[in-house]
C-alpha atoms as a PDB file:
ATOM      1  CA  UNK A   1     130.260 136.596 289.349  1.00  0.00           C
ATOM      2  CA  UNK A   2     132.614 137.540 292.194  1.00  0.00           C
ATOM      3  CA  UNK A   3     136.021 139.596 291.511  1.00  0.00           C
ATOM      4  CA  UNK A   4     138.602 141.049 293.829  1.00  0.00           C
ATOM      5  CA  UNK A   5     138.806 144.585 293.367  1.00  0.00           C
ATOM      6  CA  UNK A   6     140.184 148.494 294.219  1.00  0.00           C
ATOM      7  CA  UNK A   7     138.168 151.217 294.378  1.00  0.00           C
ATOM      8  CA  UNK A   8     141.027 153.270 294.966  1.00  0.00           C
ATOM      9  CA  UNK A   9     144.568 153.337 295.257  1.00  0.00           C
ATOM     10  CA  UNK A  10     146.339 152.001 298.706  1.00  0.00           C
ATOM     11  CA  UNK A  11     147.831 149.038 300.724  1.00  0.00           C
ATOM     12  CA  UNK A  12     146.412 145.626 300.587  1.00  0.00           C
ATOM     13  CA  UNK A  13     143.357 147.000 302.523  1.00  0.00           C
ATOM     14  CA  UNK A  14     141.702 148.192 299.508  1.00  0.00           C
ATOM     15  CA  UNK A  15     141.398 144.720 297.976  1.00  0.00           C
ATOM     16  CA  UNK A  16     137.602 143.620 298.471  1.00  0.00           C
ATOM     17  CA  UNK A  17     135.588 141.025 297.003  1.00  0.00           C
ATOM     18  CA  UNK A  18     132.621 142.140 295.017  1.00  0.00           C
ATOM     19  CA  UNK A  19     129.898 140.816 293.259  1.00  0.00           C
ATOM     20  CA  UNK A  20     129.911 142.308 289.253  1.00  0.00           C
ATOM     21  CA  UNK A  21     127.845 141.187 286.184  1.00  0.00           C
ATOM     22  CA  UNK A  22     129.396 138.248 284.367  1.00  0.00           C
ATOM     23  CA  UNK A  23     131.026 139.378 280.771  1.00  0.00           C
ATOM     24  CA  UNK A  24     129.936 138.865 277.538  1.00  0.00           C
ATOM     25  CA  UNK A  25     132.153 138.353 274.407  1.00  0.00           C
ATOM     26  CA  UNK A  26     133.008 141.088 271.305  1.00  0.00           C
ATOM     27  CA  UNK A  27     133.161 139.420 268.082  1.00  0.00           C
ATOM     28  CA  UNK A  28     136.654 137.776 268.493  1.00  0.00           C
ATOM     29  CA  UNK A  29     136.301 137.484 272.169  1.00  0.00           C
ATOM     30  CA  UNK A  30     136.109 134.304 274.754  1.00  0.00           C
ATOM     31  CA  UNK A  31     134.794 133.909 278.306  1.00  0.00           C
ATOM     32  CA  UNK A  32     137.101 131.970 280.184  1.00  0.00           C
ATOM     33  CA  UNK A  33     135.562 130.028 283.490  1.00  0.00           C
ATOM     34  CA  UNK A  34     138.506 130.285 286.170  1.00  0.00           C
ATOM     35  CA  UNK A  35     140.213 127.862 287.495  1.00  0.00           C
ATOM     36  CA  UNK A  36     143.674 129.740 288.358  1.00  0.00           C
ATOM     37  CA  UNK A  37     145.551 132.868 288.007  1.00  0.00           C
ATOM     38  CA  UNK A  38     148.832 134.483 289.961  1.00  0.00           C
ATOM     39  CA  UNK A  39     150.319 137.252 291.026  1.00  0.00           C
ATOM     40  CA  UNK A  40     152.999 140.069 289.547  1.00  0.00           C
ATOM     41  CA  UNK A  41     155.203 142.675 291.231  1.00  0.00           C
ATOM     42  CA  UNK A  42     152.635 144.546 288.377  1.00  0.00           C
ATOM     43  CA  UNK A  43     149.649 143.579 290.443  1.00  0.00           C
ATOM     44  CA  UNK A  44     150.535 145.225 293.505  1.00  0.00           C
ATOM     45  CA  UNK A  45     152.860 148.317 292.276  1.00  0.00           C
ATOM     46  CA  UNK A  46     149.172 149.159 289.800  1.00  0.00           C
ATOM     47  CA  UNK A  47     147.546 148.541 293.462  1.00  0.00           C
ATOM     48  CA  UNK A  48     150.091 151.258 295.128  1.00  0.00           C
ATOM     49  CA  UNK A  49     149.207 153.742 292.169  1.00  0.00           C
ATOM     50  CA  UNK A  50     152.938 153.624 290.951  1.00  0.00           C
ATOM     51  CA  UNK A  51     151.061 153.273 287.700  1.00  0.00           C
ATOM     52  CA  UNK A  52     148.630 155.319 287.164  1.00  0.00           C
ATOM     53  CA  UNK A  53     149.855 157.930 284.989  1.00  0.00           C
ATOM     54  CA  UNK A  54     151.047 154.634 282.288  1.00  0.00           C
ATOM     55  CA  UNK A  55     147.775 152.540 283.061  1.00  0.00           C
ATOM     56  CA  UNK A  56     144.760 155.459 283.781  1.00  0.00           C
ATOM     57  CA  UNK A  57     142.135 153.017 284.606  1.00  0.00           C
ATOM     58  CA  UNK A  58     138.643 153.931 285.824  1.00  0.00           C
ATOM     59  CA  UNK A  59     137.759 152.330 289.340  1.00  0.00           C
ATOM     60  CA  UNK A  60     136.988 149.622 290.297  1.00  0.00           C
ATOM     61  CA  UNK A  61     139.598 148.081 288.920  1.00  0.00           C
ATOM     62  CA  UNK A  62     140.203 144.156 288.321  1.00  0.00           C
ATOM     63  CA  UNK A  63     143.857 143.186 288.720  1.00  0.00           C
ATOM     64  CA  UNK A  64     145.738 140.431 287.240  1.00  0.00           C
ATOM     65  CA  UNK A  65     147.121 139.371 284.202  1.00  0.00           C
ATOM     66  CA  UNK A  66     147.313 135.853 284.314  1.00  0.00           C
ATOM     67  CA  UNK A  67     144.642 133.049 283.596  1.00  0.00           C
ATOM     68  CA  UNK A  68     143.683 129.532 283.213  1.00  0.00           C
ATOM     69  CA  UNK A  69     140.320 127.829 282.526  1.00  0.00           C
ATOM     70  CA  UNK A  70     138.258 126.687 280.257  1.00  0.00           C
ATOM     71  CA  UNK A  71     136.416 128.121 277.420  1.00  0.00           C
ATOM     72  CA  UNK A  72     132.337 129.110 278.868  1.00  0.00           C
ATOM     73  CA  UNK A  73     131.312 131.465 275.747  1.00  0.00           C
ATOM     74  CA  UNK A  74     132.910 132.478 272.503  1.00  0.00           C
ATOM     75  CA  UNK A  75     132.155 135.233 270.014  1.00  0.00           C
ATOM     76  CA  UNK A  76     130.713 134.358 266.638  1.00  0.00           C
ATOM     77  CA  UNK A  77     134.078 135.208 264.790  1.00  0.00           C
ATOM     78  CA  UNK A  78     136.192 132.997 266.976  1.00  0.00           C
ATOM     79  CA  UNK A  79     137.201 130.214 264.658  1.00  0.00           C
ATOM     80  CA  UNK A  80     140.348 128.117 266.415  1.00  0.00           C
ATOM     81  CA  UNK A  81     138.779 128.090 269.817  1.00  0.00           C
ATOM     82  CA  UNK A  82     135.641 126.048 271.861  1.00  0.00           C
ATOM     83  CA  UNK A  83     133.561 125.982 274.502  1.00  0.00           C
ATOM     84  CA  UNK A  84     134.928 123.086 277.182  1.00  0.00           C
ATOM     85  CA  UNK A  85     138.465 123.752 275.575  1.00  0.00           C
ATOM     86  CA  UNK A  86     141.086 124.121 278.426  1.00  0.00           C
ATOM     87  CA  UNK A  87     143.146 127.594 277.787  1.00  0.00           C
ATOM     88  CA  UNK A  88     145.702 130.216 279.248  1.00  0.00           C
ATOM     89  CA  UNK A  89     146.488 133.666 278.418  1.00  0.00           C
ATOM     90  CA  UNK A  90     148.463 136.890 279.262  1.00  0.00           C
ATOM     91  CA  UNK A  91     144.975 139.178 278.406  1.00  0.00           C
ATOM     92  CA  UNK A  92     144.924 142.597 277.018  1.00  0.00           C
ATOM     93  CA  UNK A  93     146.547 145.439 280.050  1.00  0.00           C
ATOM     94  CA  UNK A  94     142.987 146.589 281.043  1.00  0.00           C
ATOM     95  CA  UNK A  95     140.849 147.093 283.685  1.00  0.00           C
ATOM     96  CA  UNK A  96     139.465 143.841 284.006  1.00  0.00           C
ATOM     97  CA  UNK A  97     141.595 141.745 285.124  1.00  0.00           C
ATOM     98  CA  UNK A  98     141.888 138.210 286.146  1.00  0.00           C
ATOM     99  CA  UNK A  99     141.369 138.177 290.097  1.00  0.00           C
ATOM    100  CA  UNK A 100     137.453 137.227 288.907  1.00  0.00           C
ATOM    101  CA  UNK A 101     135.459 134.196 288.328  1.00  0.00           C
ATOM    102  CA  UNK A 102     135.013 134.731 284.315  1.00  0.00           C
ATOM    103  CA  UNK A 103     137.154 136.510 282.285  1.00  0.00           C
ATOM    104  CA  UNK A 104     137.107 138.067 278.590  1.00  0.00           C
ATOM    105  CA  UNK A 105     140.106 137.020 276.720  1.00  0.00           C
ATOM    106  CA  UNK A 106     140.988 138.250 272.844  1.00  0.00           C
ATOM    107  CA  UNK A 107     141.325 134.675 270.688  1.00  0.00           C
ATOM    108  CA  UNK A 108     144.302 135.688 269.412  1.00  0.00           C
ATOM    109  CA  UNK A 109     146.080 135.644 272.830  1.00  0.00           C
ATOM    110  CA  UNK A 110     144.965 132.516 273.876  1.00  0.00           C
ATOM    111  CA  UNK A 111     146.558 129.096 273.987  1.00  0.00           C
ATOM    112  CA  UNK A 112     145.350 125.589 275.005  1.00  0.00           C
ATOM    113  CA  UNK A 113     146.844 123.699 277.774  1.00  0.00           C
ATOM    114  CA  UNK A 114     148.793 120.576 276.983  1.00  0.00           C
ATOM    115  CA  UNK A 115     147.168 117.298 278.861  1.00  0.00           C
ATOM    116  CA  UNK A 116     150.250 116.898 280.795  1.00  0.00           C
ATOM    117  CA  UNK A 117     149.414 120.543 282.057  1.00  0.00           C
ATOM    118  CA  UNK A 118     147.478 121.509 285.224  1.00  0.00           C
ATOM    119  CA  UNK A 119     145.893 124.466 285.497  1.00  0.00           C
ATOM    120  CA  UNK A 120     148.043 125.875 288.409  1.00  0.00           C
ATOM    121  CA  UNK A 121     151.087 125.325 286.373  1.00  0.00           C
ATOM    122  CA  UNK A 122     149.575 127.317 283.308  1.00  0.00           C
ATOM    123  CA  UNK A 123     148.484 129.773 284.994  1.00  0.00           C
ATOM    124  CA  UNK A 124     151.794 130.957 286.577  1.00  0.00           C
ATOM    125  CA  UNK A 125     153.338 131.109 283.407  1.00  0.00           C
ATOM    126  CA  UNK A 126     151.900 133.472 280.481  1.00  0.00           C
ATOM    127  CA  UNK A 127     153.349 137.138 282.213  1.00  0.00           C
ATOM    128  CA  UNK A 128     156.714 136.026 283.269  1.00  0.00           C
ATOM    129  CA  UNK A 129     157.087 133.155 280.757  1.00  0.00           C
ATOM    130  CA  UNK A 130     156.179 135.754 277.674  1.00  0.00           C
ATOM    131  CA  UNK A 131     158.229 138.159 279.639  1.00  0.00           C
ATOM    132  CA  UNK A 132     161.503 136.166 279.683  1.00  0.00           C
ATOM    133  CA  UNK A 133     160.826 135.456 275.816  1.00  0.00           C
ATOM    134  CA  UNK A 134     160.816 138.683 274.613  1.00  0.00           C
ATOM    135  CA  UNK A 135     163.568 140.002 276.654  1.00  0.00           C
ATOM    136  CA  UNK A 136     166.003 136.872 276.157  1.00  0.00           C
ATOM    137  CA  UNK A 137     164.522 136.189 272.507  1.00  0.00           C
ATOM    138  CA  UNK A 138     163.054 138.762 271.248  1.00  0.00           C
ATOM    139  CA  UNK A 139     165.336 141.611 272.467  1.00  0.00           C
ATOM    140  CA  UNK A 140     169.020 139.838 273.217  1.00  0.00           C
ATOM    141  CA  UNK A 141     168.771 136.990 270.940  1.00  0.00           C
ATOM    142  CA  UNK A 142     170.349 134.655 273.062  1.00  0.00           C
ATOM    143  CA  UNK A 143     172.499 132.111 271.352  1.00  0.00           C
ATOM    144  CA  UNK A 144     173.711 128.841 271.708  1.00  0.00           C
ATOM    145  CA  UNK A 145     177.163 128.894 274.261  1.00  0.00           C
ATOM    146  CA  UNK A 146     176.486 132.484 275.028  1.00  0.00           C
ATOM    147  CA  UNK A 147     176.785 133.402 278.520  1.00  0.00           C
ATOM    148  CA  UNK A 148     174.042 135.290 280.601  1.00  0.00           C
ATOM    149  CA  UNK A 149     173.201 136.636 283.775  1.00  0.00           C
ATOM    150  CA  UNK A 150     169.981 136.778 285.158  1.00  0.00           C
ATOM    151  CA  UNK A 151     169.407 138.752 288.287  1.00  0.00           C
ATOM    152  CA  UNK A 152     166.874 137.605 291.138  1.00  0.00           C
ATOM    153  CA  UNK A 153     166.952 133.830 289.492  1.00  0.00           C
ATOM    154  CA  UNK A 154     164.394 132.469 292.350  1.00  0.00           C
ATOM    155  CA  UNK A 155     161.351 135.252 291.148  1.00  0.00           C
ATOM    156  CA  UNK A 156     158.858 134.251 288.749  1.00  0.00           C
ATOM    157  CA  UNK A 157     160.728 135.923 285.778  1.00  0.00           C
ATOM    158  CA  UNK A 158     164.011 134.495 287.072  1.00  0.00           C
ATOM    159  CA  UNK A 159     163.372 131.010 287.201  1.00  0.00           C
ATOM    160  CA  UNK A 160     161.806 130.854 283.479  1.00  0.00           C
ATOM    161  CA  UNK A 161     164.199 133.149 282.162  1.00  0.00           C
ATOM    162  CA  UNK A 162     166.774 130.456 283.564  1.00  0.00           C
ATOM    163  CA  UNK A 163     164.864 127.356 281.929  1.00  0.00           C
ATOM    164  CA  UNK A 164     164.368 129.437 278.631  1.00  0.00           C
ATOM    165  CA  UNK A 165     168.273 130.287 278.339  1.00  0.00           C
ATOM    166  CA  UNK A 166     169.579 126.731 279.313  1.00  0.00           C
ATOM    167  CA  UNK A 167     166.910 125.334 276.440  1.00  0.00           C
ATOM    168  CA  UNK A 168     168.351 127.592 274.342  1.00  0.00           C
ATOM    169  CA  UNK A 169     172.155 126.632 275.408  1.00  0.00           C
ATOM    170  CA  UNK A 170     173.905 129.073 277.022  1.00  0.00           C
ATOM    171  CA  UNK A 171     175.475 129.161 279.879  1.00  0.00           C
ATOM    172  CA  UNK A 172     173.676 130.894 282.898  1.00  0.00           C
ATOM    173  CA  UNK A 173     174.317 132.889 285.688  1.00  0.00           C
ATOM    174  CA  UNK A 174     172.228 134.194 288.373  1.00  0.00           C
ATOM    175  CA  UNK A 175     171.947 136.329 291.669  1.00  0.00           C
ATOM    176  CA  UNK A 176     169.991 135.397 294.663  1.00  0.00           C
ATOM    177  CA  UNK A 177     170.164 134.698 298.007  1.00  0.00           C
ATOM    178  CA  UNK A 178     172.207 131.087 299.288  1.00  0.00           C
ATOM    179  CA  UNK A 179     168.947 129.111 300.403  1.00  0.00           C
ATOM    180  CA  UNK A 180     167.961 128.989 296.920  1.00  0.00           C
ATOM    181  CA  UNK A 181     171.248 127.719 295.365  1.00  0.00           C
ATOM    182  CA  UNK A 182     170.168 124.406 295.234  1.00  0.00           C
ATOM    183  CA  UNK A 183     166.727 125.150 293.692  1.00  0.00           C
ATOM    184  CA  UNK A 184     168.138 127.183 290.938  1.00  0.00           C
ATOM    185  CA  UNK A 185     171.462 124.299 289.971  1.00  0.00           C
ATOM    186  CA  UNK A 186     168.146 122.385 290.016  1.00  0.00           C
ATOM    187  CA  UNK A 187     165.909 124.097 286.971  1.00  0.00           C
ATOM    188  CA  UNK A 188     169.548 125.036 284.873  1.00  0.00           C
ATOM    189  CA  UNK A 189     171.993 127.392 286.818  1.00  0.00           C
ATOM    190  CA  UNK A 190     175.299 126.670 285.831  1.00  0.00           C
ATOM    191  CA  UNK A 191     176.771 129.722 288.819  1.00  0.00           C
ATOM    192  CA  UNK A 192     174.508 131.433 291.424  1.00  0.00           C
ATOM    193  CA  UNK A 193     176.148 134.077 293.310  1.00  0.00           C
ATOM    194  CA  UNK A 194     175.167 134.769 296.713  1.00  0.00           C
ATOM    195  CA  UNK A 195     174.351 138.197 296.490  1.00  0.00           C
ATOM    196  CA  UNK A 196     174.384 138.906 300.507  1.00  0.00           C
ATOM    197  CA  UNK A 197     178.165 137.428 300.164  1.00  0.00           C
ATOM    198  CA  UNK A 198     179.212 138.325 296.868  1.00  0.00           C
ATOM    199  CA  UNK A 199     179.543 141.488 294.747  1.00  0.00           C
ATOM    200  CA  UNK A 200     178.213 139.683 291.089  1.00  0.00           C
ATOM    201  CA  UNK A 201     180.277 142.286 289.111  1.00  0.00           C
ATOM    202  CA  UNK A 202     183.343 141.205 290.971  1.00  0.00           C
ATOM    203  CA  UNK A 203     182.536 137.670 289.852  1.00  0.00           C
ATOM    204  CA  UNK A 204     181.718 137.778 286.300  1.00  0.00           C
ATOM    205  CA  UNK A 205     182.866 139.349 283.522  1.00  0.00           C
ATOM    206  CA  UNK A 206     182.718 139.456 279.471  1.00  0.00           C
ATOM    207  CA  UNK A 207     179.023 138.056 279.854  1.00  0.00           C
ATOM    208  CA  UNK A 208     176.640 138.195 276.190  1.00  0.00           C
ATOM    209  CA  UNK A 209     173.765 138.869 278.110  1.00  0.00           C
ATOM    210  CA  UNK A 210     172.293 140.077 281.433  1.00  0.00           C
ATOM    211  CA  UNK A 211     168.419 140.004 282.403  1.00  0.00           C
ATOM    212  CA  UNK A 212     168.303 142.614 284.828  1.00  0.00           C
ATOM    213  CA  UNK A 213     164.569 142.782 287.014  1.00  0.00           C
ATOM    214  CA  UNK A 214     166.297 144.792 289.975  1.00  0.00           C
ATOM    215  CA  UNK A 215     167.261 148.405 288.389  1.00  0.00           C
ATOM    216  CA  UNK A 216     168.858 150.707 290.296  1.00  0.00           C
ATOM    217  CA  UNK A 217     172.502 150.287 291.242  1.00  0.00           C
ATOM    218  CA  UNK A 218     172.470 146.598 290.307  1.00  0.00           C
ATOM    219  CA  UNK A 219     171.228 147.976 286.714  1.00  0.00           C
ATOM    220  CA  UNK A 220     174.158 150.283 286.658  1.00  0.00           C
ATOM    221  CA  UNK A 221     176.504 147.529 287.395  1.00  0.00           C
ATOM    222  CA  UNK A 222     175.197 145.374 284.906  1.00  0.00           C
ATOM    223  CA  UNK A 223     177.508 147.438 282.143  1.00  0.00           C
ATOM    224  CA  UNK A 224     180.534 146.403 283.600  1.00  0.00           C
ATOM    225  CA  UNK A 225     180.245 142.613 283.113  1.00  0.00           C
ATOM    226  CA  UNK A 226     179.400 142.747 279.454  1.00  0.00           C
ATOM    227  CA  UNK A 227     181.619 142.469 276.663  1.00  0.00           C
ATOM    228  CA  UNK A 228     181.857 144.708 273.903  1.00  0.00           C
ATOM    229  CA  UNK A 229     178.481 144.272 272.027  1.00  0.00           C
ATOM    230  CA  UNK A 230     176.732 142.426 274.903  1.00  0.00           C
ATOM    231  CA  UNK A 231     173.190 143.118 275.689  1.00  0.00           C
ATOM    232  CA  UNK A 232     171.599 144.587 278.581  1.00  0.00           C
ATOM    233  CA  UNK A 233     167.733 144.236 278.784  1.00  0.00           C
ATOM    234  CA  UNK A 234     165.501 145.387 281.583  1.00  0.00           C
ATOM    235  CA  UNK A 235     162.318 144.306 282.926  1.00  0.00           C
ATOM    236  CA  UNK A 236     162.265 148.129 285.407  1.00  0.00           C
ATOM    237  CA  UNK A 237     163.391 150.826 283.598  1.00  0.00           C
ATOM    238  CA  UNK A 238     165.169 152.449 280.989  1.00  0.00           C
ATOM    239  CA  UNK A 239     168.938 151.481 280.927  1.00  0.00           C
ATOM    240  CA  UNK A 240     171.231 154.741 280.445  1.00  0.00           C
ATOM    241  CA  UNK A 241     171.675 154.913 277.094  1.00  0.00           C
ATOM    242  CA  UNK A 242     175.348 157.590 277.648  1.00  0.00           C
ATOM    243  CA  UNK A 243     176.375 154.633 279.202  1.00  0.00           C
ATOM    244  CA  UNK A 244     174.897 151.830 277.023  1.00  0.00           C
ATOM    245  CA  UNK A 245     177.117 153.921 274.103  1.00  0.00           C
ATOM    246  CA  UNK A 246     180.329 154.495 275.996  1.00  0.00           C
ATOM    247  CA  UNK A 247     180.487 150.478 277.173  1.00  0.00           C
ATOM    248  CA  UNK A 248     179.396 149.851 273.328  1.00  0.00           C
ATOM    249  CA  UNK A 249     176.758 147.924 274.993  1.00  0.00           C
ATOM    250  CA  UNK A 250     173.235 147.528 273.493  1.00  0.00           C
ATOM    251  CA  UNK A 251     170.632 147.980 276.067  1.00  0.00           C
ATOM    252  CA  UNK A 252     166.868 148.086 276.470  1.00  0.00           C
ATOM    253  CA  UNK A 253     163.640 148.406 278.460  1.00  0.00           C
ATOM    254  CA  UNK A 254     161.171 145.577 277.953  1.00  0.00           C
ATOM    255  CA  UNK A 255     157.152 145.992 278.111  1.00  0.00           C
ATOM    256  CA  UNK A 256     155.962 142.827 277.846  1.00  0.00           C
ATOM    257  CA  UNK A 257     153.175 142.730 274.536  1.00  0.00           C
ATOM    258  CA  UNK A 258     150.363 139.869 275.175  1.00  0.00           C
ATOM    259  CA  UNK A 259     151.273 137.426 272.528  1.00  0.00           C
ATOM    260  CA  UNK A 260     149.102 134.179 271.866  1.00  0.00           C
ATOM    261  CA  UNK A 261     151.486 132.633 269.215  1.00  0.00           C
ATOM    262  CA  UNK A 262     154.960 132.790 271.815  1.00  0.00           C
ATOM    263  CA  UNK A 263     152.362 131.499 274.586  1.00  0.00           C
ATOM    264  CA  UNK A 264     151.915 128.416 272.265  1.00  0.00           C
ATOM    265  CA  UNK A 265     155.726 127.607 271.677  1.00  0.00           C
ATOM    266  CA  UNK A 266     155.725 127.842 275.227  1.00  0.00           C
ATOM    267  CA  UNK A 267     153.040 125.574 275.831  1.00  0.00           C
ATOM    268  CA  UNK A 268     155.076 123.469 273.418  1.00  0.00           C
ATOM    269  CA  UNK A 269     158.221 123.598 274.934  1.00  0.00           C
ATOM    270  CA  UNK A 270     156.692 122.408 278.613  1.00  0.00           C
ATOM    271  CA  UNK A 271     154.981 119.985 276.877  1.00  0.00           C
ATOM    272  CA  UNK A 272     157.817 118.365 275.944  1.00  0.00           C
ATOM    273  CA  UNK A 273     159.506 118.940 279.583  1.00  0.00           C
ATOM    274  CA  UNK A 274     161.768 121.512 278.588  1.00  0.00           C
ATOM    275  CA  UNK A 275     160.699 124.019 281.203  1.00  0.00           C
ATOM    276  CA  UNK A 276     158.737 123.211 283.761  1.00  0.00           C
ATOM    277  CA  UNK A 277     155.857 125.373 286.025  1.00  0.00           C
ATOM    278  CA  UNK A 278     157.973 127.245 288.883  1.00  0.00           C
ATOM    279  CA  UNK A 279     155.251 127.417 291.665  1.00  0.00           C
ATOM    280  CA  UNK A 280     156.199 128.107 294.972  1.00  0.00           C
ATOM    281  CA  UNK A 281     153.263 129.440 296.834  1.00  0.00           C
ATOM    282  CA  UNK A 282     149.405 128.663 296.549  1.00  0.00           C
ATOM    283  CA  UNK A 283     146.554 130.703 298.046  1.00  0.00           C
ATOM    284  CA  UNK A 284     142.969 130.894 297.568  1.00  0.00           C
ATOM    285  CA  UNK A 285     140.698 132.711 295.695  1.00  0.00           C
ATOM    286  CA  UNK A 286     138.521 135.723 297.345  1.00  0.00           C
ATOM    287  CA  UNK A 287     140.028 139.028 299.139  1.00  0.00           C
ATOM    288  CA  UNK A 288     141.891 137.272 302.283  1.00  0.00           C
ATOM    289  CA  UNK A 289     144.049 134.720 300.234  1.00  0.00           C
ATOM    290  CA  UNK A 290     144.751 137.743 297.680  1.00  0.00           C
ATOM    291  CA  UNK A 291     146.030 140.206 299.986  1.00  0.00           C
ATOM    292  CA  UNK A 292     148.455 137.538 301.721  1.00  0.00           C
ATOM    293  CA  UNK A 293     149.593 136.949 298.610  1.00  0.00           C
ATOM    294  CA  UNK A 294     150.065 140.235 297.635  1.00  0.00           C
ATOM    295  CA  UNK A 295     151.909 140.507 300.915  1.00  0.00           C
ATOM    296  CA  UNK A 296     154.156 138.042 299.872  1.00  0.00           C
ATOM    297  CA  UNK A 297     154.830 139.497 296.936  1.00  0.00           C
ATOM    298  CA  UNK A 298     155.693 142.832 298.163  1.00  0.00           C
ATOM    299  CA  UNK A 299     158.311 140.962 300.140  1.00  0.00           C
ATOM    300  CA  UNK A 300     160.332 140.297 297.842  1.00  0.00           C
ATOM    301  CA  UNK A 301     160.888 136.478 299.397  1.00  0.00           C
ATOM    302  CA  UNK A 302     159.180 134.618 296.997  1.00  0.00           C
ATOM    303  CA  UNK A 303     160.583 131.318 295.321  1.00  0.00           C
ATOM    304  CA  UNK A 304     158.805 130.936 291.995  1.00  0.00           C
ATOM    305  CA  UNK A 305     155.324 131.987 291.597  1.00  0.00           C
ATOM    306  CA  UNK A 306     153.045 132.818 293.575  1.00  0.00           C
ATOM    307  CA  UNK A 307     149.046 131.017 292.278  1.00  0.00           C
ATOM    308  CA  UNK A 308     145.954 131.837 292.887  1.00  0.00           C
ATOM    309  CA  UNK A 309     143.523 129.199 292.859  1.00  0.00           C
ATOM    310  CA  UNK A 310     139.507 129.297 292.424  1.00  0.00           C
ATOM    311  CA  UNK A 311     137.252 126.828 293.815  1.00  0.00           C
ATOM    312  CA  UNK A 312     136.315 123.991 291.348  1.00  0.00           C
END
């Protein structure tokens, strides 16, 4: 089968298509045919070696994390799943990733894809959807006429995290640049602040909630518009917890876990239109399309995700 791959740490250089022998399953494993995946910040800051001392993988390495296809070979314990079944997954954070033509998947972190679901779609969702769950769900708890702010609304966690929190009812906030006001009003923004214009923390105040996926001084910031008890959660890095305790603020640092069962409320949820697929970019599959979309990534320009998509 062909894969994109790094034999060592770099620029966008070092991804090159390679032939490797096609996987088999373990025991409670699948082979998934692909059909799409996408890209993450993750991809490309693992790429940079920014992560190797949290992810020590042995070269060559297979990025992504993101998958859709359907179901070539499963293990003799795998029970819910079939061959010709049409899935998607967030796999296990290992080597082999999902810039290849088959990919091994655990069954218990797979889900099928709704008929009213295309493959693209699926695939941009399982790391940012699962992502915006556990930090907005999982972590904050978001209720019903709550307010939140989520920072960098037009990125691939953004614009879920916006869909998840207007499904859920509150009322939602977000930073980003002023071409992309009328996308985000569009999938649930209630307020988006220009951030080259406006100062957020001057604009907001005594929010639940805020999603921040920018760190740094915007992180720091992100104290003073909560209320007592409010929530700050972090896709980035470790909020200060001095702080956290002085604003009486609960705070947190989100690693997204793979988890098959949210993926399938998910699943649900689009199903019934509640959120829809964000996509805003589309390259092919193989070491050229990869690296422009990497590119693209690194940018930080990106509306929605960006998909890559294999030849079938």
């Amino acid at each position: 089968m062909k894969a994109v791959v790094i034999e060592q740490y770099g620029g966008k250089d070092q991804l090159h298509e390679k032939e490797l022998e096609s996987p088999s399953p373990e025991k409670n494993q699948v082979v998934v045919e692909s059909y799409a995946t996408s890209i993450n910040p993750i991809d490309w800051k693992l790429r940079e070696g920014y992560l190797k001392e949290m992810l020590p993988f042995n070269f060559p390495i297979v990025l992504g994390w993101d998958i859709s296809g359907v179901i070539k070979e499963v293990g003799e314990d795998v029970k819910d799943f079939k061959v010709g079944d049409r899935v998607f997954a967030r796999p296990a954070t290992t080597a082999n990733g999902t810039y290849a033509e088959e990919v091994v998947v655990d069954d218990h972190l797979l889900a099928r894809i709704p008929d009213s679901i295309s493959f693209e779609e699926a695939a941009s969702v399982p790391l940012v959807g699962l992502t915006a769950w556990q930090c907005l769900i999982d972590f904050a708890d978001l209720q019903k006429g709550e307010k939140v702010l989520i920072h960098a609304g037009a990125g691939g966690v953004g614009s879920f995290a916006i869909q998840l929190a207007k499904y859920k009812g509150a009322f939602v906030a977000t930073t980003a640049s002023g071409k992309n006001e009328e996308y985000l009003k569009s999938i649930g923004a209630d307020l988006v602040i220009n951030y080259r214009e406006q100062d957020f923390s001057e604009v907001v105040e005594e929010y639940d909630v805020v999603l921040d996926t920018m760190g740094g001084d915007i992180q720091d910031k992100s104290f003073s518009v909560l209320r007592g008890n409010g929530r700050l959660v972090s896709i980035v890095g470790e909020p200060d917890k001095n702080k956290a305790k002085e604003m009486g603020v609960r705070s947190g640092n989100v690693w997204l876990e793979p988890n098959g069962e949210q993926l399938k409320e998910i699943a649900s949820l689009m199903d019934r239109g509640e959120i829809k697929a964000s996509i805003g970019h589309r390259f092919p599959f193989g070491e050229e399309g990869i690296r422009e979309a990497h590119a693209l990534s690194e940018s930080h320009h990106a509306r929605g995700k960006i998909v890559i998509l294999f030849d079938k």
